[in-house]
Structures are given as structure tokens and as C-alpha cells.
C-alpha atoms as a PDB file:
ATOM      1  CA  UNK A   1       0.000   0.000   0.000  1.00  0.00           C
ATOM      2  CA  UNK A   2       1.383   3.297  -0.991  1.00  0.00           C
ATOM      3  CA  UNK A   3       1.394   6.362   1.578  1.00  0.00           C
ATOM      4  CA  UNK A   4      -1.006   8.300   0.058  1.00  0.00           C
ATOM      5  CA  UNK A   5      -3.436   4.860   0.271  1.00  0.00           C
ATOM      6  CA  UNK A   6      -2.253   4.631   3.981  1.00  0.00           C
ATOM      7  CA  UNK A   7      -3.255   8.384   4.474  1.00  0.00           C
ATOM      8  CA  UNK A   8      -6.415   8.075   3.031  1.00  0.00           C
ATOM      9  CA  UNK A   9      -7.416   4.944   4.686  1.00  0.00           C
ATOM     10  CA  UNK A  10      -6.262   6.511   7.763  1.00  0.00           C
ATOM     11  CA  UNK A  11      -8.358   9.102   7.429  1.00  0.00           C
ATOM     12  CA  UNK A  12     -11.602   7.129   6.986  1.00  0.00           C
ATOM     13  CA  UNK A  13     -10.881   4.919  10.033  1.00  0.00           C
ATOM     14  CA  UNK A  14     -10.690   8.328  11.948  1.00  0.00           C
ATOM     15  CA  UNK A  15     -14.100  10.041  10.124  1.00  0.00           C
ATOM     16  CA  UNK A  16     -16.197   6.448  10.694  1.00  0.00           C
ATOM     17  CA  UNK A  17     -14.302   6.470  14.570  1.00  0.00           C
ATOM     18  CA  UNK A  18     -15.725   9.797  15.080  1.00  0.00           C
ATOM     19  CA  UNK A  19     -18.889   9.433  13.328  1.00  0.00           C
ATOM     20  CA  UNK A  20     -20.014   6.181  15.284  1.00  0.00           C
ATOM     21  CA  UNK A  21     -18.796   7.923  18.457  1.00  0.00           C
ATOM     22  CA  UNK A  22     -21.036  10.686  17.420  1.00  0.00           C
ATOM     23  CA  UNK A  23     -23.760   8.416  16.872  1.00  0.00           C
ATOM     24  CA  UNK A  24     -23.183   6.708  19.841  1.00  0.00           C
ATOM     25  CA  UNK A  25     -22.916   9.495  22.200  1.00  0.00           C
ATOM     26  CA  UNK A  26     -26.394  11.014  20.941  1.00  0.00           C
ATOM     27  CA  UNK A  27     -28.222   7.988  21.549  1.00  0.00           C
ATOM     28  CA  UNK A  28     -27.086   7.780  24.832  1.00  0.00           C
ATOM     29  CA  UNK A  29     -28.035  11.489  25.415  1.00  0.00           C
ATOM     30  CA  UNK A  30     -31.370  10.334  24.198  1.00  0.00           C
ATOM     31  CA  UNK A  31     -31.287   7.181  26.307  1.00  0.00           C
ATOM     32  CA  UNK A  32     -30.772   9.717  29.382  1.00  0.00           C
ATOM     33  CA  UNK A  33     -33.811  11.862  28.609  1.00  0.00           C
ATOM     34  CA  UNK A  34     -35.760   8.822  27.850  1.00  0.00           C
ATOM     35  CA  UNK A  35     -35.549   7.051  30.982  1.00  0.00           C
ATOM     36  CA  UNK A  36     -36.291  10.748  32.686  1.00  0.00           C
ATOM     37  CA  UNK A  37     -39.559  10.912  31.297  1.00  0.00           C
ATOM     38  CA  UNK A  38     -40.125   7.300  31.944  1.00  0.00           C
ATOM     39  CA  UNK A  39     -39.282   5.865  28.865  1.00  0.00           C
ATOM     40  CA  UNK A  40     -37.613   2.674  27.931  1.00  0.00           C
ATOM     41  CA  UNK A  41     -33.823   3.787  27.351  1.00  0.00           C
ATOM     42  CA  UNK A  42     -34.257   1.762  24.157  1.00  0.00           C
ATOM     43  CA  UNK A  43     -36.496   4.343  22.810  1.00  0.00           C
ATOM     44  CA  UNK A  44     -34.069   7.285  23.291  1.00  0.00           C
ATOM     45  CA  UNK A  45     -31.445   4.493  21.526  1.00  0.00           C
ATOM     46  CA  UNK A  46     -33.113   4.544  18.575  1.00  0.00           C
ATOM     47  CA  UNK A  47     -34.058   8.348  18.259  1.00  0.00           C
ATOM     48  CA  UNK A  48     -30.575   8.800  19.327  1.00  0.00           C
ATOM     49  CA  UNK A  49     -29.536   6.371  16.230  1.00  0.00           C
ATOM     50  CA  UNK A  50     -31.858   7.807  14.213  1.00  0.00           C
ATOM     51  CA  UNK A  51     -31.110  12.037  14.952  1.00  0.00           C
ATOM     52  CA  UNK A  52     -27.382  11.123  13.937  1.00  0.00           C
ATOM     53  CA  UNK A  53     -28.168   9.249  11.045  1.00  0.00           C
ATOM     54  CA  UNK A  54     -27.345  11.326   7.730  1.00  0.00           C
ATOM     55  CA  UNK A  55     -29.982   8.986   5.772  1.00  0.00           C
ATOM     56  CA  UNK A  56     -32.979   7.278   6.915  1.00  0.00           C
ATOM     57  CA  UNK A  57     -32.841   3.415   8.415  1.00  0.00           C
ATOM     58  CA  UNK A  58     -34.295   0.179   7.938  1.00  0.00           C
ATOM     59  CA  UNK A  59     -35.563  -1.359  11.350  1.00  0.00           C
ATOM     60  CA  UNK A  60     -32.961  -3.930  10.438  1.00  0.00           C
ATOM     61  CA  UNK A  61     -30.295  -1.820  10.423  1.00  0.00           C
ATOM     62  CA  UNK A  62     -31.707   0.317  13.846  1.00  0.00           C
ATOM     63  CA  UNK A  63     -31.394  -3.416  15.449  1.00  0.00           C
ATOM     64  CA  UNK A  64     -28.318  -4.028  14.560  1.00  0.00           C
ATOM     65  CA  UNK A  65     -26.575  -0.792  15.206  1.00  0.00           C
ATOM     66  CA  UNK A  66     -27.843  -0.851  19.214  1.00  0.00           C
ATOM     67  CA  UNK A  67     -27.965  -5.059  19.366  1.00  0.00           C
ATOM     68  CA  UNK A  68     -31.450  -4.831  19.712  1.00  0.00           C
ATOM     69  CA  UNK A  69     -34.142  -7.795  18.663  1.00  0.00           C
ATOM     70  CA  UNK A  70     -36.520  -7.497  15.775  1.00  0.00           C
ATOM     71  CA  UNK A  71     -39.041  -6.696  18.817  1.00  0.00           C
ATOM     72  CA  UNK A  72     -37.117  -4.283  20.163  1.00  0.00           C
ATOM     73  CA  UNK A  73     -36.792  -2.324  17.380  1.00  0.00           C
ATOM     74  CA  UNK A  74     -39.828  -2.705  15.976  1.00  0.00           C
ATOM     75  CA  UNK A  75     -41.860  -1.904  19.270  1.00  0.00           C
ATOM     76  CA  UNK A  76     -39.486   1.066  20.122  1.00  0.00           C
ATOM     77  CA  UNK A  77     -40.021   2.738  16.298  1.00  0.00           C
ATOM     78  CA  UNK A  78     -43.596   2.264  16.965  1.00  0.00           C
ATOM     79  CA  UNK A  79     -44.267   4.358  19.730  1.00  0.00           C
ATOM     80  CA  UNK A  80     -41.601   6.845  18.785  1.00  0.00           C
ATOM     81  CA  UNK A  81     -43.704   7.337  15.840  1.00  0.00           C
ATOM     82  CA  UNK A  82     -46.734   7.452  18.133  1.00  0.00           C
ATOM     83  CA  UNK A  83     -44.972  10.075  19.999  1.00  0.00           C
ATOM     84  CA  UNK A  84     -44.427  12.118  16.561  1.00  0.00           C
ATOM     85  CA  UNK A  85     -40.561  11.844  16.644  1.00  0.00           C
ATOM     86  CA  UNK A  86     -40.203   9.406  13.989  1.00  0.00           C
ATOM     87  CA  UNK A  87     -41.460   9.412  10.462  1.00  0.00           C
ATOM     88  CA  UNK A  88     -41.920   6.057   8.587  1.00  0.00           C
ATOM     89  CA  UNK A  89     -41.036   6.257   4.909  1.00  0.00           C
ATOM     90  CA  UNK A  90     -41.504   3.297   2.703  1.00  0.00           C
ATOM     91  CA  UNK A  91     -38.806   2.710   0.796  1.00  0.00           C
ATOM     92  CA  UNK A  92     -35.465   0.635  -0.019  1.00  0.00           C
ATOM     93  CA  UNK A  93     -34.401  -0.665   2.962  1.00  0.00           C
ATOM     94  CA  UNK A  94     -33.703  -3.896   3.051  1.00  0.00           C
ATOM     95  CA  UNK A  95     -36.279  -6.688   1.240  1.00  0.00           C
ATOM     96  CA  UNK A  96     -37.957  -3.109   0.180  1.00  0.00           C
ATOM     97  CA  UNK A  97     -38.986  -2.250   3.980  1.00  0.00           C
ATOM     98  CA  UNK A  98     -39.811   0.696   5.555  1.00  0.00           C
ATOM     99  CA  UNK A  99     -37.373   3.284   6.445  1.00  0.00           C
ATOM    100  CA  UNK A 100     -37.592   5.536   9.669  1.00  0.00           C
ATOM    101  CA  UNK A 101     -35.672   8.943  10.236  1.00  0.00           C
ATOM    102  CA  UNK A 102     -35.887  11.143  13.229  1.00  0.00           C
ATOM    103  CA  UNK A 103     -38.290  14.180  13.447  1.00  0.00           C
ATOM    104  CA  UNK A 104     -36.516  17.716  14.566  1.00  0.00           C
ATOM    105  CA  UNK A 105     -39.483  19.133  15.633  1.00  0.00           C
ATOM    106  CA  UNK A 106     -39.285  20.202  19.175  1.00  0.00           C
ATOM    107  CA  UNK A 107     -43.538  21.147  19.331  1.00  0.00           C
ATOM    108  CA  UNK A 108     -44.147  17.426  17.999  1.00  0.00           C
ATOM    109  CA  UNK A 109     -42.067  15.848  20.356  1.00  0.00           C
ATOM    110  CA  UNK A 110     -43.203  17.391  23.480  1.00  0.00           C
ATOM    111  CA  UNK A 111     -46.661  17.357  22.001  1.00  0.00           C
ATOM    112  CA  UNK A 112     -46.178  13.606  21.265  1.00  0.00           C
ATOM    113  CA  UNK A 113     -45.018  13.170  25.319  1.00  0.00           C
ATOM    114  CA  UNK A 114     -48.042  14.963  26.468  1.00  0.00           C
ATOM    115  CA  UNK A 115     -50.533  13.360  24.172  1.00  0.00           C
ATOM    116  CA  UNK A 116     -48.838   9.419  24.912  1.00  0.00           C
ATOM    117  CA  UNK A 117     -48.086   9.633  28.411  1.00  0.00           C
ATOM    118  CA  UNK A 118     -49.124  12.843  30.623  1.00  0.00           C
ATOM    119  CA  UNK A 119     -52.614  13.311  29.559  1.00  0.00           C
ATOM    120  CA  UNK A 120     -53.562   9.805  29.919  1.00  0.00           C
ATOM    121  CA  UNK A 121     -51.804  10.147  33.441  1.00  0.00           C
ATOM    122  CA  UNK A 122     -53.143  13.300  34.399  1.00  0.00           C
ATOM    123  CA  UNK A 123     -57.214  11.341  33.960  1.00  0.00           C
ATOM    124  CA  UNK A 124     -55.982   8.260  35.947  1.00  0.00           C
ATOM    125  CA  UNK A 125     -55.724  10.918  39.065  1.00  0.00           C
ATOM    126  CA  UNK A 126     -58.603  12.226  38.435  1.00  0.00           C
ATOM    127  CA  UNK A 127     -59.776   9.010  39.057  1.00  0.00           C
ATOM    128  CA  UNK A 128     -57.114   7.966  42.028  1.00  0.00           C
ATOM    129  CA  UNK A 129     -58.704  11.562  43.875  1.00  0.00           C
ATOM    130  CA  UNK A 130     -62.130  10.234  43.396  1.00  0.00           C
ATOM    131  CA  UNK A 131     -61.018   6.934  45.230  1.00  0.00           C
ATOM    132  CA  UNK A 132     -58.747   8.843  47.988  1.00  0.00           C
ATOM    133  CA  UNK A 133     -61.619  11.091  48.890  1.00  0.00           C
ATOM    134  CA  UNK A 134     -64.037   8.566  49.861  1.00  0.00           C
ATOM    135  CA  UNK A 135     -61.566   7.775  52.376  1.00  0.00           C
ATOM    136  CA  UNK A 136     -61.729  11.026  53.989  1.00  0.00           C
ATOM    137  CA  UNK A 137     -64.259  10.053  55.988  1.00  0.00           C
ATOM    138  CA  UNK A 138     -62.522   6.642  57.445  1.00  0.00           C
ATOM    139  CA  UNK A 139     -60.073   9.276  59.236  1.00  0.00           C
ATOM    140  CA  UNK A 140     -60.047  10.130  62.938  1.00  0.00           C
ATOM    141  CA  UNK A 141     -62.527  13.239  63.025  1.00  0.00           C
ATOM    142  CA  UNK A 142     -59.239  15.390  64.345  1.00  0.00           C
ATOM    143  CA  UNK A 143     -57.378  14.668  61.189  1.00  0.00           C
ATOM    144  CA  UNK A 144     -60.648  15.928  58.437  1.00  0.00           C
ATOM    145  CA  UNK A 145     -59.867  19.228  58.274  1.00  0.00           C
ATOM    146  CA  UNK A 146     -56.522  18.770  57.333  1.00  0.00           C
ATOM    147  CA  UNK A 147     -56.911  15.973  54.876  1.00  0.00           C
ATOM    148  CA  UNK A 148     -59.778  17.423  53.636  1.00  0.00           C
ATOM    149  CA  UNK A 149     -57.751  20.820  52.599  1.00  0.00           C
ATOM    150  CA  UNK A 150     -54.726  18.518  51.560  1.00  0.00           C
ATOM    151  CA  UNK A 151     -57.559  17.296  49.139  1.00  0.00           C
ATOM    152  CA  UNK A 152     -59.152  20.674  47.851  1.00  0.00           C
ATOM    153  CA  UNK A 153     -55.398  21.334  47.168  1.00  0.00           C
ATOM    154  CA  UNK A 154     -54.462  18.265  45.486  1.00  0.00           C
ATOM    155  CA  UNK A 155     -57.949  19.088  43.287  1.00  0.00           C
ATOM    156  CA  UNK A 156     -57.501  22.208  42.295  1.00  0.00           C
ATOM    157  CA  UNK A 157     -53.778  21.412  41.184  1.00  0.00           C
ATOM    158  CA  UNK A 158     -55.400  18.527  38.992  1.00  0.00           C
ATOM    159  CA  UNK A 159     -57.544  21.514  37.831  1.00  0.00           C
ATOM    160  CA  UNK A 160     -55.350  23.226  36.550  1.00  0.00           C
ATOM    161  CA  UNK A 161     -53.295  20.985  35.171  1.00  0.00           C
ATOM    162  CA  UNK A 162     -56.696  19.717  32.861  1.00  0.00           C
ATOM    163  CA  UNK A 163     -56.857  23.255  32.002  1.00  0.00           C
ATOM    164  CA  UNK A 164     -53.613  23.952  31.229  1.00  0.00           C
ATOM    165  CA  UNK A 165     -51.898  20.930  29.347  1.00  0.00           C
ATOM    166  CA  UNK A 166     -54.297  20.610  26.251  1.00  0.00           C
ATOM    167  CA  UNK A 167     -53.742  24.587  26.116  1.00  0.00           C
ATOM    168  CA  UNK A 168     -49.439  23.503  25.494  1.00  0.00           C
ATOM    169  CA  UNK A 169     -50.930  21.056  23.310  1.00  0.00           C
ATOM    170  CA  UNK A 170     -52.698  23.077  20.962  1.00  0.00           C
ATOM    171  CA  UNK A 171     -50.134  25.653  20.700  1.00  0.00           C
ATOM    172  CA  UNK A 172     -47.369  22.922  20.145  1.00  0.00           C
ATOM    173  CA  UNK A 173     -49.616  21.263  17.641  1.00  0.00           C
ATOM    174  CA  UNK A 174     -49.924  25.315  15.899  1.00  0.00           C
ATOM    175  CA  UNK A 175     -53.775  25.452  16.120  1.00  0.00           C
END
């Protein structure tokens, strides 16, 4: 091999170095924030995978890239594209699958988050308040007032959060 050929092949070994630590360090990042908002880390993975990928990817190639099963993968690109933060495009991936890339959009993935996972949330307190306030009157008759305004607090919080999270959402959404 001449030097030039050594150079150049030098070269690429240190681009494709630094590109899969690129990669690798964003879906990590995105692992993180995943498992914050109670994710599956395998869903930040992916975006992760996907947000560094210049071109889109098969679920194939998303499984292999993170050692992921088929189920994995396929379960993970799912609900990311539930959540809005992955696009499905079908195309030339391998056998003529689909191909996924990552959405940029900050307003569809927060929208996506509240849509998937804190509005369903914030109507299964609504119904856990319900529950915890027939209990009120199981208490000692010294401790009502204070559980009772414990309650009225813990209502009008829920309140307000009804009122104001499909407000964000509509805004995000840009109607």
C-alpha cells in the first residue's frame, strides 16, 4: 500500500471512529432523557440512532446498530412514531422495507409526550382523587380538616393541570 493509500485509509478509520462515536454518544443522550420521562432507554437508543443518522434506516439496520431484537426495534419505532418523533417512509431498505428517520421538531415531540403519556396520566388521578376522597371520611374526626384541605389542594392542582396541558398542546400542535 502506498502512503497516500495509507493516508487516506487513515483518514476514513478516523471520520467512521468519530462518526459512530457521534452516533453513539447522541443515543445515549437520548437514552438519558428517555428514561427521565419514563421511557424505555431503548427508545431514546433509537431516536438517538436515528437524529445522527445522515440517511434514513431500515428497522434492520436500527437493530443491529444498538444489538437490539426485531421486537425491540420494531416496538421502540412504533411508539416513537406514536410520539411524533419518527417518520416512517416506505422505501429501499432492506427486502424493500420501511425506512424511519428522526423528526426535529421540538412542538411534535413534546406534544407527542403529552398526548402518549401525561394526559392519559393526568385522567388516571382524576380518578385515584375520586377513590382517595371517599376515604376522607374513614379518618379520625381530628385529622378531616386537614386531609380534607390537603384534598381541595391536590384538586384544584389537577384543575389546573386539565386546564392547562391541552392549552401547550394546541399551541405545540400550531392550532
Amino acid at each position: 500500500m502506498s502512503a497516500t493509500s495509507t493516508i487516506s485509509a487513515s483518514k476514513a478509520g478516523v471520520a467512521s471512529a468519530s462518526t459512530g462515536q457521534f452516533s453513539e454518544a447522541l443515543s445515549v443522550l437520548f437514552g438519558d432523557l428517555a428514561e427521565l420521562f419514563g421511557n424505555p432507554r431503548s427508545y431514546g437508543l433509537i431516536y438517538g440512532t436515528l437524529f445522527a443518522s445522515p440517511h434514513p434506516l431500515s428497522m434492520e439496520e436500527v437493530s443491529e446498530r444498538l444489538d437490539l431484537s426485531i421486537g425491540s426495534a420494531s416496538m421502540g419505532l412504533r411508539r416513537l412514531e406514536e410520539f411524533g418523533a419518527v417518520a416512517r417512509e416506505r422505501g429501499n431498505g432492506r427486502n424493500n422495507s420501511a425506512l424511519f428517520s428522526a423528526r426535529y421538531e421540538m412542538r411534535l415531540l413534546v406534544g407527542g409526550f403529552l398526548r402518549e403519556r401525561v394526559l392519559p396520566r393526568i385522567e388516571a388521578t382524576r380518578e385515584q382523587l375520586g377513590r382517595i376522597e371517599h376515604l376522607l371520611d374513614s379518618l379520625p374526626a381530628d385529622q378531616h380538616p386537614m386531609a380534607r384541605q390537603r384534598m381541595e389542594r391536590l384538586s384544584r392542582w389537577h384543575q389546573r393541570a386539565q386546564t392547562v396541558l391541552p392549552f401547550i398542546q394546541k399551541l405545540l400542535s400550531g392550532g
